[in-house]
Structures are given as structure tokens and as C-alpha cells.
N, C-alpha and C. Protein backbone atom coordinates (compact mmCIF):
# COMPACT_ATOMS: atom_id res chain seq x y z
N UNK A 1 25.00 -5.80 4.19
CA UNK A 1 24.17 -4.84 3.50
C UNK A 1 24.48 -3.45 4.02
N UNK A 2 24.17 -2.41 3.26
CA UNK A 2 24.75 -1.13 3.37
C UNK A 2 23.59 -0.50 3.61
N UNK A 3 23.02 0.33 4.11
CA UNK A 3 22.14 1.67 4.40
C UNK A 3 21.99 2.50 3.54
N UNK A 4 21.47 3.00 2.75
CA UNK A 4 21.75 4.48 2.32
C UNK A 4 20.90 5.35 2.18
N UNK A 5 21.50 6.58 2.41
CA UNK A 5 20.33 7.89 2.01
C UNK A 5 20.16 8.57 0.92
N UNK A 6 20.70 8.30 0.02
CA UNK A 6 20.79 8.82 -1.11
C UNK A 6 19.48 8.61 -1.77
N UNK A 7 19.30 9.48 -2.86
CA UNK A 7 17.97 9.52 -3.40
C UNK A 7 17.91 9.43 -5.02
N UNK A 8 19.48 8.84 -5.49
CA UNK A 8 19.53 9.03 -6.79
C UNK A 8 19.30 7.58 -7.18
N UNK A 9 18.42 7.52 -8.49
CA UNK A 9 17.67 6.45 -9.24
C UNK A 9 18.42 5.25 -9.24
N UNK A 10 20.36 4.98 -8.73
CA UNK A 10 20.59 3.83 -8.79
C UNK A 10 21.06 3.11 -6.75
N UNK A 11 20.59 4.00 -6.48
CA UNK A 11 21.17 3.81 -4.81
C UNK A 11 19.83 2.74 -4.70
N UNK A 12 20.25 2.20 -3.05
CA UNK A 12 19.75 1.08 -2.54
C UNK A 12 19.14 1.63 -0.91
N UNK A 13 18.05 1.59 -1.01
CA UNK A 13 17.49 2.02 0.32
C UNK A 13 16.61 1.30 0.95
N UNK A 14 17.04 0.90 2.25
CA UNK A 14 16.70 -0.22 3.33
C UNK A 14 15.69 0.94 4.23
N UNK A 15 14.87 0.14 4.63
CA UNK A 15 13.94 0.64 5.56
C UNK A 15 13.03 -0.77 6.13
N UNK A 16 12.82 -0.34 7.83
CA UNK A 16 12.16 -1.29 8.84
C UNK A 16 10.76 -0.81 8.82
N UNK A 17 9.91 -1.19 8.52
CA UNK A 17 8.11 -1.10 8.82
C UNK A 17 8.01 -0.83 10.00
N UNK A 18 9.18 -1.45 11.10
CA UNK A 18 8.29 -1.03 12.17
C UNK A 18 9.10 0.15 13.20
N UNK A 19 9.73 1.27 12.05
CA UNK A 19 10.21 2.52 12.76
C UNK A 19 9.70 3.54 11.76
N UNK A 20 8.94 3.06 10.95
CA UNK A 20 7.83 4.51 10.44
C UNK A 20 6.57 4.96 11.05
N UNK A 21 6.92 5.85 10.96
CA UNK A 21 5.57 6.76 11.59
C UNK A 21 4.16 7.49 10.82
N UNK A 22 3.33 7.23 11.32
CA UNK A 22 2.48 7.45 11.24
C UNK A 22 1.39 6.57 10.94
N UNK A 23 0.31 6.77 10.98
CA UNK A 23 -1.21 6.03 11.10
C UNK A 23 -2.00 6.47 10.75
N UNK A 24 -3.13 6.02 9.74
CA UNK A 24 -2.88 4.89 9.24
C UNK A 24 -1.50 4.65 8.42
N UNK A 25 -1.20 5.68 7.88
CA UNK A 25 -0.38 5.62 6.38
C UNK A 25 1.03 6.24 6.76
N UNK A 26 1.94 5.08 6.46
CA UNK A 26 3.59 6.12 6.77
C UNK A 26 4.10 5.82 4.96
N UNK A 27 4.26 6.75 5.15
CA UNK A 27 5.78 7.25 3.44
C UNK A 27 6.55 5.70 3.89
N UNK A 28 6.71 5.13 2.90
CA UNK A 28 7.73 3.78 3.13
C UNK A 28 9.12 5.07 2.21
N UNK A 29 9.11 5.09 1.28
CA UNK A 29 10.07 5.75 0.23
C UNK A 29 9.93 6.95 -0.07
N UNK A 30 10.42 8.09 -0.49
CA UNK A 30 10.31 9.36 -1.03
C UNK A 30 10.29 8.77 -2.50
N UNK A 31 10.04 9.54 -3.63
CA UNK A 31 10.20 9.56 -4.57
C UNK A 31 8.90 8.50 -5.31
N UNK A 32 9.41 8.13 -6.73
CA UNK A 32 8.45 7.06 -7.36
C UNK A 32 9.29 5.38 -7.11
N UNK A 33 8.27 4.59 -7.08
CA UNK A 33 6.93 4.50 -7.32
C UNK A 33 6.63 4.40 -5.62
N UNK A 34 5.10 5.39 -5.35
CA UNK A 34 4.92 5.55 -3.92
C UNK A 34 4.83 4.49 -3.60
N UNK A 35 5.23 4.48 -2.25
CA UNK A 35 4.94 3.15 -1.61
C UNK A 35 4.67 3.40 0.55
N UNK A 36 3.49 2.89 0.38
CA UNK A 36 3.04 3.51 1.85
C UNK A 36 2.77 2.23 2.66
N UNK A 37 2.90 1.91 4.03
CA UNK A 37 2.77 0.82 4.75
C UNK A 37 1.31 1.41 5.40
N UNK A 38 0.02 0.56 5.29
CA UNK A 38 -1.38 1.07 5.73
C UNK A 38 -1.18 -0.12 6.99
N UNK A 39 -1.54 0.47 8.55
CA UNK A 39 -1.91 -0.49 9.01
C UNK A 39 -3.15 0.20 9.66
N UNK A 40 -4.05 -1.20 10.10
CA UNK A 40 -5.58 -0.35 10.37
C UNK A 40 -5.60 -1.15 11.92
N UNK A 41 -6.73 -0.89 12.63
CA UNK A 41 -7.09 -1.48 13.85
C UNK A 41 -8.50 -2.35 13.05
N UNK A 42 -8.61 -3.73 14.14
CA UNK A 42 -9.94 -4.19 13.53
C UNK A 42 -10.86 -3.33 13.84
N UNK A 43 -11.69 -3.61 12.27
CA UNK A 43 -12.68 -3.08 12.09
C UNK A 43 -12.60 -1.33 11.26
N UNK A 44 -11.40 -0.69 11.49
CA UNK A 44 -10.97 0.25 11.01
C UNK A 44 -10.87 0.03 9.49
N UNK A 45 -11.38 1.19 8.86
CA UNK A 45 -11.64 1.40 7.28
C UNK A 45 -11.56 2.36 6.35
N UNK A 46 -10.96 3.06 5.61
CA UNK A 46 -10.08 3.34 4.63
C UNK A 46 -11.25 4.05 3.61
N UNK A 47 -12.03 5.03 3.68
CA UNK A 47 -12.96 5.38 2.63
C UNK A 47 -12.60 5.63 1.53
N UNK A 48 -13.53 5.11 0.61
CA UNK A 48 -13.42 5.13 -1.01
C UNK A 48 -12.56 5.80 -1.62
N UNK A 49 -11.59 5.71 -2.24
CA UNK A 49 -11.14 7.12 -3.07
C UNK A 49 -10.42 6.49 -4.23
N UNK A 50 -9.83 7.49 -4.80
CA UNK A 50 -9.12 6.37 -6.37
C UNK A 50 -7.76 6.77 -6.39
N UNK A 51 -6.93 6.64 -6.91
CA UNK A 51 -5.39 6.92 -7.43
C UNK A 51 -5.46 7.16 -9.05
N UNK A 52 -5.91 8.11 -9.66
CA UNK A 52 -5.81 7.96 -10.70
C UNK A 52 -4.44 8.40 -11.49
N UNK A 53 -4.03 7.89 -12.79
CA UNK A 53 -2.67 7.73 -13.19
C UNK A 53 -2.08 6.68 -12.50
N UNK A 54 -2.74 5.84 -11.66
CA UNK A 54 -1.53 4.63 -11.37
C UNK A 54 -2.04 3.46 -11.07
N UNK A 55 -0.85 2.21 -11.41
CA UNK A 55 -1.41 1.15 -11.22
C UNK A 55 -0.92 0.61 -9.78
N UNK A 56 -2.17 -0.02 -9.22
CA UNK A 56 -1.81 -0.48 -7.40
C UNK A 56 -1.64 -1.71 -6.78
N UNK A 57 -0.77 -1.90 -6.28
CA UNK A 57 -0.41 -3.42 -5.64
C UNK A 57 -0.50 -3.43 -4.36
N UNK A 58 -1.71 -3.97 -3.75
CA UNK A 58 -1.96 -3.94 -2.26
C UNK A 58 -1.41 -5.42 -1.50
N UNK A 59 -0.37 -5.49 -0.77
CA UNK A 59 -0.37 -6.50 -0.03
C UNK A 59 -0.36 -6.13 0.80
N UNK A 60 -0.92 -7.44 2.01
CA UNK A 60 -1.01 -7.60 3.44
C UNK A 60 -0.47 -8.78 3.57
N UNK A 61 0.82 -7.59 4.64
CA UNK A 61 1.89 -8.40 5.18
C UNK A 61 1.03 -9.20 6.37
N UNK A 62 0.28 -8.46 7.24
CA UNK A 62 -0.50 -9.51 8.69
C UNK A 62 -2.02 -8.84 8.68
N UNK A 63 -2.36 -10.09 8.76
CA UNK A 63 -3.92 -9.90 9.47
C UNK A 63 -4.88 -10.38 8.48
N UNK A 64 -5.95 -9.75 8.11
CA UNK A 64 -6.86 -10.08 6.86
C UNK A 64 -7.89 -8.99 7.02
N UNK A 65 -8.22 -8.83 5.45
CA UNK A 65 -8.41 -7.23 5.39
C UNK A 65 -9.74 -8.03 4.32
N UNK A 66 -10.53 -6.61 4.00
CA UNK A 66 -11.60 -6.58 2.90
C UNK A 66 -11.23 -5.68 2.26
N UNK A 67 -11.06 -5.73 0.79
CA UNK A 67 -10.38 -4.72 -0.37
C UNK A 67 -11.68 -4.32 -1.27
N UNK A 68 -12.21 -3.48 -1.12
CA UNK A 68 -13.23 -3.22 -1.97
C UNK A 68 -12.83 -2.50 -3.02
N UNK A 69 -12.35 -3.25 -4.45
CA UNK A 69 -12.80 -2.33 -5.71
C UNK A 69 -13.55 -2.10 -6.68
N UNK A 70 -13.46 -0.85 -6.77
CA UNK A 70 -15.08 -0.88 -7.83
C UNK A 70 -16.14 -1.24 -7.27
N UNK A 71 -16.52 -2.06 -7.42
CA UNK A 71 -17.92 -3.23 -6.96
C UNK A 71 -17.56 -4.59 -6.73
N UNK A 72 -16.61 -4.59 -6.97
CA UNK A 72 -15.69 -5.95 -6.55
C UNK A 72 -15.03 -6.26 -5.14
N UNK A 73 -15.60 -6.97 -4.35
CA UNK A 73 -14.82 -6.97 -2.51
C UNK A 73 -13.99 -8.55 -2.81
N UNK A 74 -12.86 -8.27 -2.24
CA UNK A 74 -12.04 -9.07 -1.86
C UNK A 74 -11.58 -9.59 -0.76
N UNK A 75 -11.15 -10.80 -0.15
CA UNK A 75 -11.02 -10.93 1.35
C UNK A 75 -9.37 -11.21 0.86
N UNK A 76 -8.25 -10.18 1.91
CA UNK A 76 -7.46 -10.97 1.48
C UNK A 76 -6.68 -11.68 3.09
N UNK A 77 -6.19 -12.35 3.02
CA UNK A 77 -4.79 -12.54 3.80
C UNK A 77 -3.47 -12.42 3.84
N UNK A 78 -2.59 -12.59 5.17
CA UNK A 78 -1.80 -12.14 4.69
C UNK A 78 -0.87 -12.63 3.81
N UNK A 79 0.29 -12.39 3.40
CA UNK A 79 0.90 -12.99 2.28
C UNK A 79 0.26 -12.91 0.79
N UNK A 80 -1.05 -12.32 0.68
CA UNK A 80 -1.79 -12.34 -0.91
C UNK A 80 -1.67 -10.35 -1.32
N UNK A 81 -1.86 -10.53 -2.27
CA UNK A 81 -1.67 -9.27 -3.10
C UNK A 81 -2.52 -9.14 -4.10
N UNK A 82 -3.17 -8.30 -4.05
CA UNK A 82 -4.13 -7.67 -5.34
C UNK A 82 -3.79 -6.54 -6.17
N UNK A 83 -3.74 -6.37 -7.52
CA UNK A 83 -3.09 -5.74 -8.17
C UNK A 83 -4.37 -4.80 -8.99
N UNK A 84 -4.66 -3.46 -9.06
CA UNK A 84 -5.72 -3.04 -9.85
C UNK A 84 -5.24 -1.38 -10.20
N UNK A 85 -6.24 -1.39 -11.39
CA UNK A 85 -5.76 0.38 -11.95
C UNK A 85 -6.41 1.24 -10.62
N UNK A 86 -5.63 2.04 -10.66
CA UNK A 86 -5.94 3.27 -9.63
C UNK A 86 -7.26 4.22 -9.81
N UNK A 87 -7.71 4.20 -11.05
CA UNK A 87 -8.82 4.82 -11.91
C UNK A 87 -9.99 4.30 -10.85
N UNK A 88 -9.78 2.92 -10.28
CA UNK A 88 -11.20 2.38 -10.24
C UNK A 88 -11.28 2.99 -8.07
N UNK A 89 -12.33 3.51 -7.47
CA UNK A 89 -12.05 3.48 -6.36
C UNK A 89 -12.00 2.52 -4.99
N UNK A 90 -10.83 2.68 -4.22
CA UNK A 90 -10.63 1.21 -3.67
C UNK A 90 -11.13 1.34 -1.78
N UNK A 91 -11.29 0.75 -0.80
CA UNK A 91 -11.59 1.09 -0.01
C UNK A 91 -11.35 -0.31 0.91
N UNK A 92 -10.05 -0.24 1.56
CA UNK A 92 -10.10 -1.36 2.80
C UNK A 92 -10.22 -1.17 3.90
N UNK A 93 -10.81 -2.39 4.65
CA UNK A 93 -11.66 -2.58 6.02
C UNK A 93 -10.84 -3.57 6.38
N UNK A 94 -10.29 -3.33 7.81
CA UNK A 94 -9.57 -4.62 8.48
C UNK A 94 -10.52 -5.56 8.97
N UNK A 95 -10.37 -6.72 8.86
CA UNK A 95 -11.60 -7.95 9.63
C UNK A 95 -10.44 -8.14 11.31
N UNK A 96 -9.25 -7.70 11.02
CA UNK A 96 -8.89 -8.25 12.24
C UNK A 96 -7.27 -6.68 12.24
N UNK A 97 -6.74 -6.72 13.54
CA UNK A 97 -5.76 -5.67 13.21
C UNK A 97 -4.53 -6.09 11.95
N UNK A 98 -4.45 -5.22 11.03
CA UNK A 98 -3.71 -5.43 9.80
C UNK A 98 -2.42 -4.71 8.97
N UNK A 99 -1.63 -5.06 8.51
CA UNK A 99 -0.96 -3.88 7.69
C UNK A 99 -0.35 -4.74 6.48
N UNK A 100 -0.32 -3.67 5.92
CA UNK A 100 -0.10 -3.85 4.35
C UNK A 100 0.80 -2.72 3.55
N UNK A 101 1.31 -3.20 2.72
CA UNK A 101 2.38 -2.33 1.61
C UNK A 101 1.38 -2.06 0.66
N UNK A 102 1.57 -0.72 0.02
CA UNK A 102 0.84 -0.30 -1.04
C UNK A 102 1.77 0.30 -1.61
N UNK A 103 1.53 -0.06 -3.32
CA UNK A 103 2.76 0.59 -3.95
C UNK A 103 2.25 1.19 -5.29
N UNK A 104 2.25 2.27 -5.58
CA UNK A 104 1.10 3.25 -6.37
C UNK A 104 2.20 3.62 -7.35
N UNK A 105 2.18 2.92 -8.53
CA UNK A 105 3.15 3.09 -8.97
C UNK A 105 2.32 3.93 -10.65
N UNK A 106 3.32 4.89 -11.37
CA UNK A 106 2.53 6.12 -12.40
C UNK A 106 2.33 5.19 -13.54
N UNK A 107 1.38 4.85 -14.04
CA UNK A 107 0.81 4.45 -15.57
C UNK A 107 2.19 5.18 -16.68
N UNK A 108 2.44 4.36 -17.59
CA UNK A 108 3.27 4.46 -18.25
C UNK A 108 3.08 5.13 -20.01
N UNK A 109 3.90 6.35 -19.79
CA UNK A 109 3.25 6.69 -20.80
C UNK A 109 3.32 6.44 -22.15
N UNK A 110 2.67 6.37 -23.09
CA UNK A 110 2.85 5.92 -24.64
C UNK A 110 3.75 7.22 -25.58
């Protein structure tokens, strides 16, 4: 496999989770569709907010988290993925130390 830095729409770009920086939230990718690695400490929690214009795919790679959307709470673990519009506001709570891929990708237009 090859590396690359390039940033044009057909290149291939490799990246390790565990040489990004920052906390909670590191940039996994520049460009679309965002994609951010969240890891929390237990008990650490993520206040309400929304993504609007996009649809969101939360997985957790380790640990087990509480996904609150809307009015809807979810427990997930790791290996599961929840998928919801960005419109609605989402808010996760680690039950134990956790991280997860989030990938906020733009509603498509008609």
C-alpha cells in the first residue's frame, strides 16, 4: 500500500487513529465527507448540538458510549454504528473510556 498526500478527488489516503491529535475531536481527513475520530474519557460527554445539511454515521471503534438523538438514547458498543440526519441534535456520553469515527457527510442536493 502506498501513502499519499494528495488531496485530489481520486487519490488514496491512509491515516493511523492513533497519531492524530487532538481531544476530544481530531480531523481524520481534510476535505468532504468530514470525518473526525471522538474519543471521550468515562463518563465524559459531548453537549447537544446538530450538524445541519448532513447525514451522520457514528461508530465506536472501543468502549461503549450513550448516543442521544433527538429524544431517542442509544447504548452503543463497539463495532455498532448509528446512522441519523444531522438536523436532529445528537449528544454522546462515554459509559466507559471510548472512541469512535464520525463521518458527517453533506445531504445531497436535488
Amino acid at each position: 500500500m502506498t501513502d499519499s498526500t494528495t488531496r485530489s478527488p481520486s487519490s488514496t489516503e491512509r491515516v493511523s487513529l492513533e497519531t492524530l491529535e487532538g481531544e476530544p475531536h481530531a480531523r481524520v481527513f481534510e476535505g468532504e465527507p468530514k470525518t473526525v475520530r471522538l474519543t471521550l474519557a468515562e463518563g465524559q460527554q459531548v453537549p447537544a448540538h446538530a450538524h445541519p445539511g448532513r447525514q451522520v454515521v457514528f461508530h465506536v471503534l472501543e468502549g461503549r458510549m450513550t448516543v442521544t438523538v433527538g429524544e431517542d438514547r442509544h447504548e452503543l458498543r463497539a463495532g455498532e454504528l448509528l446512522r441519523f440526519d444531522g438536523e436532529r441534535e445528537v449528544s454522546p456520553k462515554a459509559l466507559e473510556r471510548s472512541v469512535a469515527i464520525v463521518v458527517l457527510a453533506q445531504n445531497a442536493t436535488e
